[in-house]
C-alpha atoms as a PDB file:
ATOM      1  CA  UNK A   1     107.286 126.795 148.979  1.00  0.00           C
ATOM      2  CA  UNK A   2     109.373 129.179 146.404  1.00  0.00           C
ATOM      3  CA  UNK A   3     112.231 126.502 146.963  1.00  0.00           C
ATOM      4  CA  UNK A   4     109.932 123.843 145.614  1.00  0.00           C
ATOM      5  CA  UNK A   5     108.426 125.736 142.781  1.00  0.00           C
ATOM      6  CA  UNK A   6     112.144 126.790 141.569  1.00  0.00           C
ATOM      7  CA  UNK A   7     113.148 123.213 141.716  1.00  0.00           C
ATOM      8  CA  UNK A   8     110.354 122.139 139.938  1.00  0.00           C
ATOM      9  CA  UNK A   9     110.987 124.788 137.476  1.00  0.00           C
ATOM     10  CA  UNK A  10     114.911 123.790 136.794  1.00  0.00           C
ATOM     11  CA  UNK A  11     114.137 120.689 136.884  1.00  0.00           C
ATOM     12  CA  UNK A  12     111.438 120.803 133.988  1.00  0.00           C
ATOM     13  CA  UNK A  13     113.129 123.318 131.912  1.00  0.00           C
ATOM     14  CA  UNK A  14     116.715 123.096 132.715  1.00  0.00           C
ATOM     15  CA  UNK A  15     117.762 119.579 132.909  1.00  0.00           C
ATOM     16  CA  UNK A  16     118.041 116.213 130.108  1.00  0.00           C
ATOM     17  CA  UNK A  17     117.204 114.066 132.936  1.00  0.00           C
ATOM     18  CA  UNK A  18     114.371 112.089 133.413  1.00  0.00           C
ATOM     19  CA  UNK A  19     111.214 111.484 131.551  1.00  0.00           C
ATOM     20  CA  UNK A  20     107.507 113.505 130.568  1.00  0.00           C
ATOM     21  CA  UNK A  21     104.430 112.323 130.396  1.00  0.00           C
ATOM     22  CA  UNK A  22     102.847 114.130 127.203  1.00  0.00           C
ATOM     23  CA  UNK A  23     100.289 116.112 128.929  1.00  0.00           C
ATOM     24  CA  UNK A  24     103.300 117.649 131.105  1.00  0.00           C
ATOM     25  CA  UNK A  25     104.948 118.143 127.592  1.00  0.00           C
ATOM     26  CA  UNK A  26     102.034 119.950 125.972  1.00  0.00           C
ATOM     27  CA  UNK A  27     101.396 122.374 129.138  1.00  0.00           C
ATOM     28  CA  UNK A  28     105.049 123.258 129.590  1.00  0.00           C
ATOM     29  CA  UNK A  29     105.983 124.265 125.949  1.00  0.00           C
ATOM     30  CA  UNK A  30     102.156 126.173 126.039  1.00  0.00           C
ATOM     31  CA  UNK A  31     103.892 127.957 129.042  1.00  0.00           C
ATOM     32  CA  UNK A  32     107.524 128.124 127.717  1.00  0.00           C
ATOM     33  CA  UNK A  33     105.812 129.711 124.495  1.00  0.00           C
ATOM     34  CA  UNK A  34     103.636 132.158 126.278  1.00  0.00           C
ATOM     35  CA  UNK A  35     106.696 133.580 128.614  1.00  0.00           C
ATOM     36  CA  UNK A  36     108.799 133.583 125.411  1.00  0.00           C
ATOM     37  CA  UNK A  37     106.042 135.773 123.654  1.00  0.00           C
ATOM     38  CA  UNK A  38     105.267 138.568 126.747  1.00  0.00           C
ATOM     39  CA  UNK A  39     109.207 138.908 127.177  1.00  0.00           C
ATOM     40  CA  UNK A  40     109.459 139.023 123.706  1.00  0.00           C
ATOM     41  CA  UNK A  41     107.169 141.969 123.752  1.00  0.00           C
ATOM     42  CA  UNK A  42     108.292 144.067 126.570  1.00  0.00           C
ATOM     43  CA  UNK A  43     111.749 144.073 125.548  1.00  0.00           C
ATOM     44  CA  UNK A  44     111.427 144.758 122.254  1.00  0.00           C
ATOM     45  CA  UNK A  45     109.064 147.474 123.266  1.00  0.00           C
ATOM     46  CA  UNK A  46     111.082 148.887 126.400  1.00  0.00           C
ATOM     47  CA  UNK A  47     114.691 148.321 125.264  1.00  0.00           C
ATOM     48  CA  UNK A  48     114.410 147.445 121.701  1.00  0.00           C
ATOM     49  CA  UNK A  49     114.495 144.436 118.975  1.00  0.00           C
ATOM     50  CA  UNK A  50     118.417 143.795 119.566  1.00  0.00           C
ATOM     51  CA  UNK A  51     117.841 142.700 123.061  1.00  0.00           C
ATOM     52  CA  UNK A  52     115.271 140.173 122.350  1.00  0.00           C
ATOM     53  CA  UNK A  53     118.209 138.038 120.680  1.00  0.00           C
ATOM     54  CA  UNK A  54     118.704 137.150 124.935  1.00  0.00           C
ATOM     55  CA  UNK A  55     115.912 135.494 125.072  1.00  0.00           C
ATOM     56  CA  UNK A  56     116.374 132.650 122.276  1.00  0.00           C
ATOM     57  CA  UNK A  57     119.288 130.826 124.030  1.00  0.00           C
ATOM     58  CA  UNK A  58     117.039 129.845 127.455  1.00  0.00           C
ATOM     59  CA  UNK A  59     114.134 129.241 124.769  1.00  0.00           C
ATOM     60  CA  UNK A  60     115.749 126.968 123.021  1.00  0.00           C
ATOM     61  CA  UNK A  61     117.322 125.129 126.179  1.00  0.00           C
ATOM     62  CA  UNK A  62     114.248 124.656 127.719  1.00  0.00           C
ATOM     63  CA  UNK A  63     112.317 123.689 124.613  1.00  0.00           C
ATOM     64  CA  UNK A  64     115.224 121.246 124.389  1.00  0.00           C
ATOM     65  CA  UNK A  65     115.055 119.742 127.566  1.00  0.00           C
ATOM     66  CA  UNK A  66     111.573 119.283 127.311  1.00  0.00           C
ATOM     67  CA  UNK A  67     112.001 117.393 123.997  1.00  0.00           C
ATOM     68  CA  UNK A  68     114.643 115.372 125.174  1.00  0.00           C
ATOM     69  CA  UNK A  69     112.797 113.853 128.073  1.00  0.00           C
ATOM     70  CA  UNK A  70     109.504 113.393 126.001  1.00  0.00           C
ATOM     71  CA  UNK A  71     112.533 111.117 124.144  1.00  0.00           C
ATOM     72  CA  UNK A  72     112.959 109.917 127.204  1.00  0.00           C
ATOM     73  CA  UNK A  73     109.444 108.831 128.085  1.00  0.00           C
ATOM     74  CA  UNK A  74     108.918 107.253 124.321  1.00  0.00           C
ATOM     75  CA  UNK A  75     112.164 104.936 125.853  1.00  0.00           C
ATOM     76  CA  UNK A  76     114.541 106.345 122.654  1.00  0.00           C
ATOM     77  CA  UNK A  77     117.630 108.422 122.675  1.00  0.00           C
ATOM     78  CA  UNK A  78     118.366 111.881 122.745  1.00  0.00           C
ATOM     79  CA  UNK A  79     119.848 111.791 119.169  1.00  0.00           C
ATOM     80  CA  UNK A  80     117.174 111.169 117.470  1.00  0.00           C
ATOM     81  CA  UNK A  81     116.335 114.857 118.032  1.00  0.00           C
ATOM     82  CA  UNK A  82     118.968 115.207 115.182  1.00  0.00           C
ATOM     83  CA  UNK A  83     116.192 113.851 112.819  1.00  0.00           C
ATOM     84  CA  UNK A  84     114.967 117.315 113.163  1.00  0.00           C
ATOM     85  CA  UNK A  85     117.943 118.426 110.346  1.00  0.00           C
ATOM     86  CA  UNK A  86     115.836 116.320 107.826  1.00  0.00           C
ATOM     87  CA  UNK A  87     113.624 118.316 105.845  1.00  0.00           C
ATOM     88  CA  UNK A  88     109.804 118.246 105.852  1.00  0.00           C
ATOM     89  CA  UNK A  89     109.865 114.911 107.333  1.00  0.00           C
ATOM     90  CA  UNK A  90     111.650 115.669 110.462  1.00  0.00           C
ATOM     91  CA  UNK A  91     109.883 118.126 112.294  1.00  0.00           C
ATOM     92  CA  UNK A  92     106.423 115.757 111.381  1.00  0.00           C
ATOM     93  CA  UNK A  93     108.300 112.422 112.903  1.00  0.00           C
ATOM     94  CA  UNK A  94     109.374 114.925 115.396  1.00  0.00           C
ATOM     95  CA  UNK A  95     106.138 116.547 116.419  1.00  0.00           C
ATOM     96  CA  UNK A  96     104.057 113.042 116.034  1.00  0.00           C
ATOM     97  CA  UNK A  97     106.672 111.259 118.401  1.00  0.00           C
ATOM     98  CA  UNK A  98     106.685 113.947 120.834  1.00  0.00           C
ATOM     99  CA  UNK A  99     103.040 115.136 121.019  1.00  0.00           C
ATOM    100  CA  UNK A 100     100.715 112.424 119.957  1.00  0.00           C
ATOM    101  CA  UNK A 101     102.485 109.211 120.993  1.00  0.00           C
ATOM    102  CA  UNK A 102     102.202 107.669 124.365  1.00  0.00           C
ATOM    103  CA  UNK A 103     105.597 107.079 126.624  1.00  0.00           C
ATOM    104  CA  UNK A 104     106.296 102.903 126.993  1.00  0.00           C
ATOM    105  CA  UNK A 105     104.665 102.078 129.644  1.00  0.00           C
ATOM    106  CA  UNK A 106     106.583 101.316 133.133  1.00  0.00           C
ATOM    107  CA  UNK A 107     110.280 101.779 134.063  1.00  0.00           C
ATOM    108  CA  UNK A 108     112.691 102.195 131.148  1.00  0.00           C
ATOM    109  CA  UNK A 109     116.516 103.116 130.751  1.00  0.00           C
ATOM    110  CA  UNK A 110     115.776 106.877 131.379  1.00  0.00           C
ATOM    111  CA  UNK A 111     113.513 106.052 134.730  1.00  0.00           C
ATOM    112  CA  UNK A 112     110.589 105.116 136.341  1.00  0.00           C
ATOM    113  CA  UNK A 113     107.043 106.305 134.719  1.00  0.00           C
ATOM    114  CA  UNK A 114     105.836 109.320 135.036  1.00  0.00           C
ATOM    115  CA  UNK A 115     102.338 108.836 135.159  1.00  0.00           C
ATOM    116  CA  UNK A 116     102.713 106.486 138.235  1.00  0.00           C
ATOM    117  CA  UNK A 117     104.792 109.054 140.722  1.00  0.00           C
ATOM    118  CA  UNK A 118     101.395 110.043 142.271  1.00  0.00           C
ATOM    119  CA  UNK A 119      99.819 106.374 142.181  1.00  0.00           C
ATOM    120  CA  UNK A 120      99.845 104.487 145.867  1.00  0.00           C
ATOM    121  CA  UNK A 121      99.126 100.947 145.459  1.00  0.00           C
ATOM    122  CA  UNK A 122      99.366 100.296 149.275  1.00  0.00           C
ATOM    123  CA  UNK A 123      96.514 102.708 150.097  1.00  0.00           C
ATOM    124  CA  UNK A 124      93.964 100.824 152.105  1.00  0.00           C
ATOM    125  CA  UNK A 125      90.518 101.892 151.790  1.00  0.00           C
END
């Protein structure tokens, strides 16, 4: 059981492959956020503010891994996270394309949809 719930784990936050469904998006940034903010806390409470600056590079590799299979999902590259650099309008394409669109629907370059991995269509009933 702990094997599968690290895999799951590295595989969400620790690799570009694959695609998200946006629901799976939304829940693990909420979660990526929240561990961010309590370790955030207790080390800048226990050991001090200098050794919170550990915690930003697997923050920002997770949040990036997330992003760039949300990319994935929407069927577009992982470049266009570099759209991000553009002021103002960036981070709103950004946030719009990653949280409030739908993936394209069925298989695409990046893989097979997400939303169907738990769908049977040869289930007799």
């Amino acid at each position: 059981m702990r094997h599968m719930v690290a895999r799951k784990f590295l595989r969400t936050y620790g690799s570009f492959r694959g695609r998200i469904e946006r629901s799976a998006f939304w829940w693990s940034a909420l979660a990526l956020g929240a561990v961010f903010v309590v370790l955030f806390v207790f080390l800048d409470t226990v050991v001090g503010r200098t050794a919170t600056f550990a915690l930003y590079p697997p923050l920002f590799w997770g949040g990036a891994a997330l992003a760039v299979k949300r990319l994935h999902d929407r069927g577009t590259s992982a470049w266009w996270l570099l759209v991000a650099v553009v002021p103002i309008l960036g981070p709103l394409w950004l946030f719009i394309t990653l949280g409030l669109r739908a993936g394209s629907p069925g298989e695409n370059q990046y893989g097979d949809d997400p939303r169907l991995f738990d769908a049977d269509y040869l289930t007799v009933q």
